[in-house]
C-alpha atoms as a PDB file:
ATOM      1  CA  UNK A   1     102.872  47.538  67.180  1.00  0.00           C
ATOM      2  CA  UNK A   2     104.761  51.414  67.385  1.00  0.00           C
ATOM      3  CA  UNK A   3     104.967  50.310  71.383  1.00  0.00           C
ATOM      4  CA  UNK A   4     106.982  47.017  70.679  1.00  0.00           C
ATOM      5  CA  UNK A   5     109.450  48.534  67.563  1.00  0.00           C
ATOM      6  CA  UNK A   6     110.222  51.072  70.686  1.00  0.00           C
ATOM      7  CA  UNK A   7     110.425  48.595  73.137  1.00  0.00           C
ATOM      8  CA  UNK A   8     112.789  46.852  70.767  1.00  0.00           C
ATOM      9  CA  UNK A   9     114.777  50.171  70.121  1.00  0.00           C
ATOM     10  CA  UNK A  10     115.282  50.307  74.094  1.00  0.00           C
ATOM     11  CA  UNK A  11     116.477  46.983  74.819  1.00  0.00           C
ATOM     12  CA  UNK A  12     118.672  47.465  71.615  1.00  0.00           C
ATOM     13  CA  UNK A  13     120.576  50.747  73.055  1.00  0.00           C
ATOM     14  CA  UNK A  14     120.556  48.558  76.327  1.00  0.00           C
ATOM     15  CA  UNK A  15     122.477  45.789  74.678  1.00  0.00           C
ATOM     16  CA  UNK A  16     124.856  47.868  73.253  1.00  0.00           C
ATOM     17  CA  UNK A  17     123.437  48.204  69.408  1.00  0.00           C
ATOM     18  CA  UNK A  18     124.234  51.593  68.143  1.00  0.00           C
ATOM     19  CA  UNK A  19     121.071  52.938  65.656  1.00  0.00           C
ATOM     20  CA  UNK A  20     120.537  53.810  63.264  1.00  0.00           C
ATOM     21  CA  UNK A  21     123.797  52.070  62.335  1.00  0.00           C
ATOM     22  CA  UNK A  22     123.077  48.412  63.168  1.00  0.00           C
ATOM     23  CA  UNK A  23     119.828  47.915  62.371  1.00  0.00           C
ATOM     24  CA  UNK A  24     120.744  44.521  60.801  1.00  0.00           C
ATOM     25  CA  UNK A  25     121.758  43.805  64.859  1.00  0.00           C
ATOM     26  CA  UNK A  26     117.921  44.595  66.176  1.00  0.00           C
ATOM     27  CA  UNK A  27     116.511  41.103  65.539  1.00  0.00           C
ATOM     28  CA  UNK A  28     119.159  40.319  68.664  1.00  0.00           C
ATOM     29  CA  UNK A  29     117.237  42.762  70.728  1.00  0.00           C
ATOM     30  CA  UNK A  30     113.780  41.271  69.601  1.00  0.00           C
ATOM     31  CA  UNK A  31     114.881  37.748  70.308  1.00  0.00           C
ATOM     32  CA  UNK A  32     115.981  39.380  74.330  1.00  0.00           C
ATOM     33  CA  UNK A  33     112.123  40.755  74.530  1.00  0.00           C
ATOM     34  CA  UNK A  34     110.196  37.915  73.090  1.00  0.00           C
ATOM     35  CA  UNK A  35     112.434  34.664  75.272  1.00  0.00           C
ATOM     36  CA  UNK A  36     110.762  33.694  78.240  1.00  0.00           C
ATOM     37  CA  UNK A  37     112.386  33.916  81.934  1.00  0.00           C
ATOM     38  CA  UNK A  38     114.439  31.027  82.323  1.00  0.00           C
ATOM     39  CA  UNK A  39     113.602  28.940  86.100  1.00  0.00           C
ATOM     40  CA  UNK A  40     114.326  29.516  88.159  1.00  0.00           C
ATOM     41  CA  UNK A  41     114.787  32.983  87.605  1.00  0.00           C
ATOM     42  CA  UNK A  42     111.804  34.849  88.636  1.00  0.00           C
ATOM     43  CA  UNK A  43     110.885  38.374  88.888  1.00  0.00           C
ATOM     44  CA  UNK A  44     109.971  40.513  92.215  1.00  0.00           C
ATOM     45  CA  UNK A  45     108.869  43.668  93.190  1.00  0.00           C
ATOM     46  CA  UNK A  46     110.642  46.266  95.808  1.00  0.00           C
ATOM     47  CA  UNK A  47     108.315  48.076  98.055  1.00  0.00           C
ATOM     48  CA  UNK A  48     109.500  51.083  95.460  1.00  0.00           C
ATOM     49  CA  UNK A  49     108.366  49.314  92.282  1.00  0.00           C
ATOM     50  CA  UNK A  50     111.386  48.370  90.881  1.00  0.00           C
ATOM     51  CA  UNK A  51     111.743  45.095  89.577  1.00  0.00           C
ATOM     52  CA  UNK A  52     114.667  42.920  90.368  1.00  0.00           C
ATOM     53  CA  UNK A  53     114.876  39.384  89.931  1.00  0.00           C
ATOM     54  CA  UNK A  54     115.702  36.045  92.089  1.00  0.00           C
ATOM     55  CA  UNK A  55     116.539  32.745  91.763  1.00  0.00           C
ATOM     56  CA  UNK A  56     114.829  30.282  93.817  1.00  0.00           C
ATOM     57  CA  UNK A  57     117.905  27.733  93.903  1.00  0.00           C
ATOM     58  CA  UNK A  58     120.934  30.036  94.387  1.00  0.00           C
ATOM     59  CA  UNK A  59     118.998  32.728  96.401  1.00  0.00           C
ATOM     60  CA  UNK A  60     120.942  34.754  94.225  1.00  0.00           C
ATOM     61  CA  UNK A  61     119.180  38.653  93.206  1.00  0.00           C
ATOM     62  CA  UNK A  62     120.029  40.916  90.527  1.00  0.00           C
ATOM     63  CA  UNK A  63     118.915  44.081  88.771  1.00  0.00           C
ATOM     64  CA  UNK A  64     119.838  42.774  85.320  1.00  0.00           C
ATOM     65  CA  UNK A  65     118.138  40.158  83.096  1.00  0.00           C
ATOM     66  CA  UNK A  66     119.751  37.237  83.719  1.00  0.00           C
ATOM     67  CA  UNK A  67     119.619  36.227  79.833  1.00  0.00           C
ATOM     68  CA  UNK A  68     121.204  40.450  79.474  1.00  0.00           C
ATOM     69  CA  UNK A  69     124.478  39.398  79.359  1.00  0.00           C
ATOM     70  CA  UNK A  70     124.060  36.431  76.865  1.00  0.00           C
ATOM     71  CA  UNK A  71     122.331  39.241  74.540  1.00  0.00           C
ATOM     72  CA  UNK A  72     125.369  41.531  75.065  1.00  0.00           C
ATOM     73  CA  UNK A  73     127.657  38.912  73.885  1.00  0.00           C
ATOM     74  CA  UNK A  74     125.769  38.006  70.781  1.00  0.00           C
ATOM     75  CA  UNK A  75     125.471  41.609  69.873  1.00  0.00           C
ATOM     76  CA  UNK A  76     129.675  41.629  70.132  1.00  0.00           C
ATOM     77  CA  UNK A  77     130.121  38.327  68.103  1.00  0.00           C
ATOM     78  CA  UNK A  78     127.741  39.667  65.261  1.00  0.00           C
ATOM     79  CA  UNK A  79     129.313  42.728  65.495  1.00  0.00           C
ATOM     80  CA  UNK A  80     132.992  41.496  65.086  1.00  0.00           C
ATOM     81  CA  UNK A  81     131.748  39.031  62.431  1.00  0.00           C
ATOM     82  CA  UNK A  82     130.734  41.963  60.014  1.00  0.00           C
ATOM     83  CA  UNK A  83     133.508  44.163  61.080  1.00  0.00           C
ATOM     84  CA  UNK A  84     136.263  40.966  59.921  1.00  0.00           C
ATOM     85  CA  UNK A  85     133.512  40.486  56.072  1.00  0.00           C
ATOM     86  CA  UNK A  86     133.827  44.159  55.951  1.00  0.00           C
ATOM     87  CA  UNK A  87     138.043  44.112  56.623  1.00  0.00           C
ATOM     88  CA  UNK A  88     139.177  40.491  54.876  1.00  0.00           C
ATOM     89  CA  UNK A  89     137.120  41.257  51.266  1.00  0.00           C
ATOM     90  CA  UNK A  90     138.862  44.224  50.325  1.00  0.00           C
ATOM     91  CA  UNK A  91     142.196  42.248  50.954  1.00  0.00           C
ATOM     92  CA  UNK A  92     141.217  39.765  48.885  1.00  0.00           C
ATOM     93  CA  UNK A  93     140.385  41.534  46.306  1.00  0.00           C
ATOM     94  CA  UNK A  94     144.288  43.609  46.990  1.00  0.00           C
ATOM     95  CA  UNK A  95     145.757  40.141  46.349  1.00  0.00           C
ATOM     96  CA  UNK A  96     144.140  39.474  43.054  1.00  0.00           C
ATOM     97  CA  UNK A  97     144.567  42.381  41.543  1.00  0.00           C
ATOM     98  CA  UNK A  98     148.274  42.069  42.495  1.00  0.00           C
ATOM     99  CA  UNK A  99     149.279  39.574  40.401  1.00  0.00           C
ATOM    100  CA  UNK A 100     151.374  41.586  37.589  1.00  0.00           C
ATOM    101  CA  UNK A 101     152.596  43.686  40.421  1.00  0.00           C
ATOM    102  CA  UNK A 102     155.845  41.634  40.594  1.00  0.00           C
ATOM    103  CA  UNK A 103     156.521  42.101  36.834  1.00  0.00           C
ATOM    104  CA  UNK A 104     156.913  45.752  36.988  1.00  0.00           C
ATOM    105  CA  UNK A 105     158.995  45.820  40.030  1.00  0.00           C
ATOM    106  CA  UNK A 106     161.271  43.611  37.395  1.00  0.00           C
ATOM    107  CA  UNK A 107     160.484  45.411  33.781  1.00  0.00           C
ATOM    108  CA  UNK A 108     162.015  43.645  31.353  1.00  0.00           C
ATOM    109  CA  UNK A 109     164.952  46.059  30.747  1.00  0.00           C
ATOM    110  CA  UNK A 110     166.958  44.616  33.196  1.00  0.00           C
ATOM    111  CA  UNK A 111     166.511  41.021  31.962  1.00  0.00           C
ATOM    112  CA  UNK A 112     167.663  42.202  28.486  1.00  0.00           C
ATOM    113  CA  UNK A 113     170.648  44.231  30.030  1.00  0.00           C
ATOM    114  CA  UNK A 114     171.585  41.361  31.526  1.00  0.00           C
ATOM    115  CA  UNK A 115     171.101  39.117  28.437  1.00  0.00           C
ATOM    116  CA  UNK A 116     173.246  41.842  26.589  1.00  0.00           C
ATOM    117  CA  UNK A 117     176.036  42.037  29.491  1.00  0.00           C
ATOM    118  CA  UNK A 118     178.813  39.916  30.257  1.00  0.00           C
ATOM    119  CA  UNK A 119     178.302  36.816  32.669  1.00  0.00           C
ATOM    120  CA  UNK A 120     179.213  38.822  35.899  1.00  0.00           C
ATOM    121  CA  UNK A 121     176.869  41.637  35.506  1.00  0.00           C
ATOM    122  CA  UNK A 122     174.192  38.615  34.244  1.00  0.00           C
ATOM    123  CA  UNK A 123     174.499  36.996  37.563  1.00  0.00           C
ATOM    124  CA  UNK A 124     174.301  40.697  39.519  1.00  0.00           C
ATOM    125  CA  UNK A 125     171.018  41.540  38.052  1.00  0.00           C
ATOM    126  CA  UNK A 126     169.445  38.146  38.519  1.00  0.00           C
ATOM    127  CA  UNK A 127     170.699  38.199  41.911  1.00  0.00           C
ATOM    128  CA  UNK A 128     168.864  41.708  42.517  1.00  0.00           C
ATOM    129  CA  UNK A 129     166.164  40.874  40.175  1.00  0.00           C
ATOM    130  CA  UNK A 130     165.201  37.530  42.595  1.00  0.00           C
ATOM    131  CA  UNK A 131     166.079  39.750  46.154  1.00  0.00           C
ATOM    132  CA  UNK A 132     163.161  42.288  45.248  1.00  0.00           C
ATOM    133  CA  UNK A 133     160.740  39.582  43.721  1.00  0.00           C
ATOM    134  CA  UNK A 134     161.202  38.293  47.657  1.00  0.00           C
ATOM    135  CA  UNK A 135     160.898  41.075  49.342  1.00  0.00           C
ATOM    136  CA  UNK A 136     157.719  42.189  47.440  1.00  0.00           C
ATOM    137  CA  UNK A 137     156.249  38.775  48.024  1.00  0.00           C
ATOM    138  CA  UNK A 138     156.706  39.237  51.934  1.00  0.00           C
ATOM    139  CA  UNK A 139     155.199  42.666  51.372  1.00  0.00           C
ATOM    140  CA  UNK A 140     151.999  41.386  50.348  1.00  0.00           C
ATOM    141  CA  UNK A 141     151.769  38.247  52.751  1.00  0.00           C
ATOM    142  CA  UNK A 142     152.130  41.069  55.206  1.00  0.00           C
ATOM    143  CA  UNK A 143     149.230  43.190  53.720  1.00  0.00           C
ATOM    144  CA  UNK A 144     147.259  39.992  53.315  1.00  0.00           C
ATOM    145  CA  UNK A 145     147.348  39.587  57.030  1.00  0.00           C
ATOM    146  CA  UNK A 146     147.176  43.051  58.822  1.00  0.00           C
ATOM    147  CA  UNK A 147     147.138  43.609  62.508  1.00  0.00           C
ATOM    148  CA  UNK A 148     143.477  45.045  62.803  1.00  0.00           C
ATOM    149  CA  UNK A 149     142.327  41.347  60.803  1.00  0.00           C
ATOM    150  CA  UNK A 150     144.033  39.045  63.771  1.00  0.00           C
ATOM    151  CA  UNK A 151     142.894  41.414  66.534  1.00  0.00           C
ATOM    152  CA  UNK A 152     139.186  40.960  65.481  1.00  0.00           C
ATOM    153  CA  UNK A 153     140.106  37.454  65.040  1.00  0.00           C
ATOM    154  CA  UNK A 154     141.355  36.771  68.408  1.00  0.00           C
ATOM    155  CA  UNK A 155     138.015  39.340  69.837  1.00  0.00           C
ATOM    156  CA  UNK A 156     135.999  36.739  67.754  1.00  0.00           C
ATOM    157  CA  UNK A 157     137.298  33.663  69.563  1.00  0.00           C
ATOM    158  CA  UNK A 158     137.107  35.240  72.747  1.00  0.00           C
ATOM    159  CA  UNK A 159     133.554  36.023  72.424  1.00  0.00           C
ATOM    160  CA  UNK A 160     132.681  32.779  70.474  1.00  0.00           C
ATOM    161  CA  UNK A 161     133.771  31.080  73.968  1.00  0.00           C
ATOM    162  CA  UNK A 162     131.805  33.500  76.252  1.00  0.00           C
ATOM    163  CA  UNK A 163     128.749  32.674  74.227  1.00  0.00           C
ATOM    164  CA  UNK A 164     129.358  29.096  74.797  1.00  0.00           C
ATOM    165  CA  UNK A 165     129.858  29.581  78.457  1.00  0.00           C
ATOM    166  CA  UNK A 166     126.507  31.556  78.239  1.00  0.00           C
ATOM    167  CA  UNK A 167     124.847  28.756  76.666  1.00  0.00           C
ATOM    168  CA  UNK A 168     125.817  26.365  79.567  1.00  0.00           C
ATOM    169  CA  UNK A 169     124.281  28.313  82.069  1.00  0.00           C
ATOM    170  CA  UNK A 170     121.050  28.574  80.040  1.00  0.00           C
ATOM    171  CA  UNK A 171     121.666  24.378  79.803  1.00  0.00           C
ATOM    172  CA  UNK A 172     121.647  24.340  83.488  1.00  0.00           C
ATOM    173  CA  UNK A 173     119.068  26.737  84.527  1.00  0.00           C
ATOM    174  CA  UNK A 174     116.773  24.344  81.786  1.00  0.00           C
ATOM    175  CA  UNK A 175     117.822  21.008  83.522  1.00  0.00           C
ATOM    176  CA  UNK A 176     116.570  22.688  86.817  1.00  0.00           C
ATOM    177  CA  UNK A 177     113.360  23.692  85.286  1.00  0.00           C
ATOM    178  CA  UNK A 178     113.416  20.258  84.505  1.00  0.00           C
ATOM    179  CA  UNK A 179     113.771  18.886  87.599  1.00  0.00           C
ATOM    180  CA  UNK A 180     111.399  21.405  89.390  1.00  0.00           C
ATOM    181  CA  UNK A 181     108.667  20.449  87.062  1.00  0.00           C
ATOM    182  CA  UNK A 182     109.482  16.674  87.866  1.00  0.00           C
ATOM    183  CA  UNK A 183     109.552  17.372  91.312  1.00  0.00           C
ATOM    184  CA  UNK A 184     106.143  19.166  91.501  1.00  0.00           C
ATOM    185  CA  UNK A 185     104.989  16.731  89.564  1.00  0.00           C
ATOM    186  CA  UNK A 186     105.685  14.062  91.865  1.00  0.00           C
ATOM    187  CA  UNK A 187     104.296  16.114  94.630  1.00  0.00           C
ATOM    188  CA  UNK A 188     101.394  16.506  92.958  1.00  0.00           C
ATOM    189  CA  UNK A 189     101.074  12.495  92.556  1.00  0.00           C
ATOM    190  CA  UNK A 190     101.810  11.657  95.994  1.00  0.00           C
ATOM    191  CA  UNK A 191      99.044  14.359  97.391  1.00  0.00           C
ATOM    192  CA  UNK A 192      96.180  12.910  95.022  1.00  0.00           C
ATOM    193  CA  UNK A 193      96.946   9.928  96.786  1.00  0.00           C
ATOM    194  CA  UNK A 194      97.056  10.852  99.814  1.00  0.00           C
ATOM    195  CA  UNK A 195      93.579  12.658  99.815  1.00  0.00           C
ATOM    196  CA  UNK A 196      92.173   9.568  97.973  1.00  0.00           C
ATOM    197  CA  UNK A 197      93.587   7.198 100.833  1.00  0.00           C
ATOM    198  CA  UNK A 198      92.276   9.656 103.711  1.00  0.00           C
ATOM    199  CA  UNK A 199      88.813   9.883 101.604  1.00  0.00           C
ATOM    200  CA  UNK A 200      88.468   6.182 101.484  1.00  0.00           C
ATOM    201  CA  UNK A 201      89.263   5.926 105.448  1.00  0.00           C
ATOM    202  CA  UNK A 202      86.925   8.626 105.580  1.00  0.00           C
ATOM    203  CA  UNK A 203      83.953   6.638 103.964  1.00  0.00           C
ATOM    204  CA  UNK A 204      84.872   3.164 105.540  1.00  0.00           C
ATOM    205  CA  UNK A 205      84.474   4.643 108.918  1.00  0.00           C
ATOM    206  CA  UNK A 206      81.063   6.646 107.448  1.00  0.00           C
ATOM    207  CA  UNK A 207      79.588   3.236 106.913  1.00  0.00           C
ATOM    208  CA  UNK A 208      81.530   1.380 109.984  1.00  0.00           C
ATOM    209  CA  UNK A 209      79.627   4.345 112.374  1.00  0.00           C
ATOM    210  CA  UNK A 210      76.235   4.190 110.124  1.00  0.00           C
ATOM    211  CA  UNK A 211      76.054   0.429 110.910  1.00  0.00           C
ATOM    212  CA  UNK A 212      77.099   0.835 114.533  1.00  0.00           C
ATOM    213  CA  UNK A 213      73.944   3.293 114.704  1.00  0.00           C
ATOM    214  CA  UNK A 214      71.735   0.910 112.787  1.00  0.00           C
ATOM    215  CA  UNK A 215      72.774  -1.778 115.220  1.00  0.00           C
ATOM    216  CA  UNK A 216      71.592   0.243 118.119  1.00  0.00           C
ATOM    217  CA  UNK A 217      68.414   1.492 117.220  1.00  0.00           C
ATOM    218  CA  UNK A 218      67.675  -2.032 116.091  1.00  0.00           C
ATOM    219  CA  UNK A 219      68.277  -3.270 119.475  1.00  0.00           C
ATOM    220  CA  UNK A 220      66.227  -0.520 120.994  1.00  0.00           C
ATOM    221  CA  UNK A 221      63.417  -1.080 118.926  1.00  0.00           C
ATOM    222  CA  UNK A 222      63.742  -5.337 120.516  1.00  0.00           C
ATOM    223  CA  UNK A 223      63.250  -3.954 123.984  1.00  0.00           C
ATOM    224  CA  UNK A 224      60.828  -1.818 123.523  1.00  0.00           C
ATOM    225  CA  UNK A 225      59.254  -4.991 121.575  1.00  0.00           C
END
């Protein structure tokens, strides 16, 4: 059990995972250890002992895992996707605790002044009163949606559609292992049948050459008669 948790720990710094930090990220790196070698991906050994792996169909070879990379971008996604909860809560939380921010940027002072005042200075203080109510509001739709927030956002959807491209490939490389299978299958059926048909020839000319023999040592045994 202490061999696998380190095993896990090792393919975890090999994905990328930073520990102790992201321990919540490890079950990515058990997931990489416990999946099976997709077909027709298989693994080979260089007359040093390092491993390195080949697939059949493309005749392509690699050092890395071929499901590595897939890993790698989960780890990312995951990553971003508690990095934008950690960054869009707190904002949310800004925007409702906001809401009487706008009255004391316009204390009540000024409405009375203007109340008080002649029409002229009424309509200047609204005016002002109305310009700073706007330019608060586009303050906070501004804080609401910083730069860091549509960064990660963007990061997110570029990762989202490298997993999906990752996916596909692991689509593919199952339909071959599909077809493979199928193929050896058939293979299979058409050499049962083969050695049944050559054993049956086998047998009929068994008994053909038995009776032949039979044949002959009956007519022997006439002439000697």
């Amino acid at each position: 059990m202490h061999s696998f948790i380190s095993d896990i720990h090792l393919y975890a710094e090999h994905l990328g995972i930073v520990l102790p930090d992201e321990q919540n990220l490890l079950w990515i790196a058990q997931a990489g250890l416990e999946v099976s070698l997709p077909p027709p991906w298989c693994p080979v050994e260089d007359p040093q002992g390092r491993i390195y792996y080949y697939n059949s169909v493309t005749k392509e070879t690699k050092w890395e895992h071929p499901l590595d990379s897939y890993y790698k971008a989960v780890v990312k996604k995951e990553r971003l996707k508690h990095e934008v909860e950690r960054t869009v809560v707190p904002f949310s939380r800004l925007k409702k605790g906001k809401k009487g921010f706008l009255s004391k940027s316009c204390p009540t002072n000024l409405h009375m002044l203007a109340a008080a005042s002649g029409p002229l200075v009424k309509a200047s203080l609204v005016q002002q009163t109305d310009t700073d109510s706007e330019s608060h509001t586009a303050t906070l739709r501004n804080q609401d949606e910083p730069a860091v927030v549509r960064d990660l956002l963007t990061q997110k959807q570029a990762l989202e559609f490298e997993l999906e491209r990752l996916k596909r490939e692991v689509h593919k490389y199952q339909r071959i292992r599909d077809q493979l299978k199928a193929s050896a299958k058939q293979e299979l059926i058409q050499l049962r049948t083969s050695s049944l048909t050559h054993r049956s020839q086998n047998h009929k000319h068994a008994i053909t050459d038995e009776k032949q023999g039979q044949h002959s040592h009956d007519k022997g045994a006439a002439r000697l008669g």
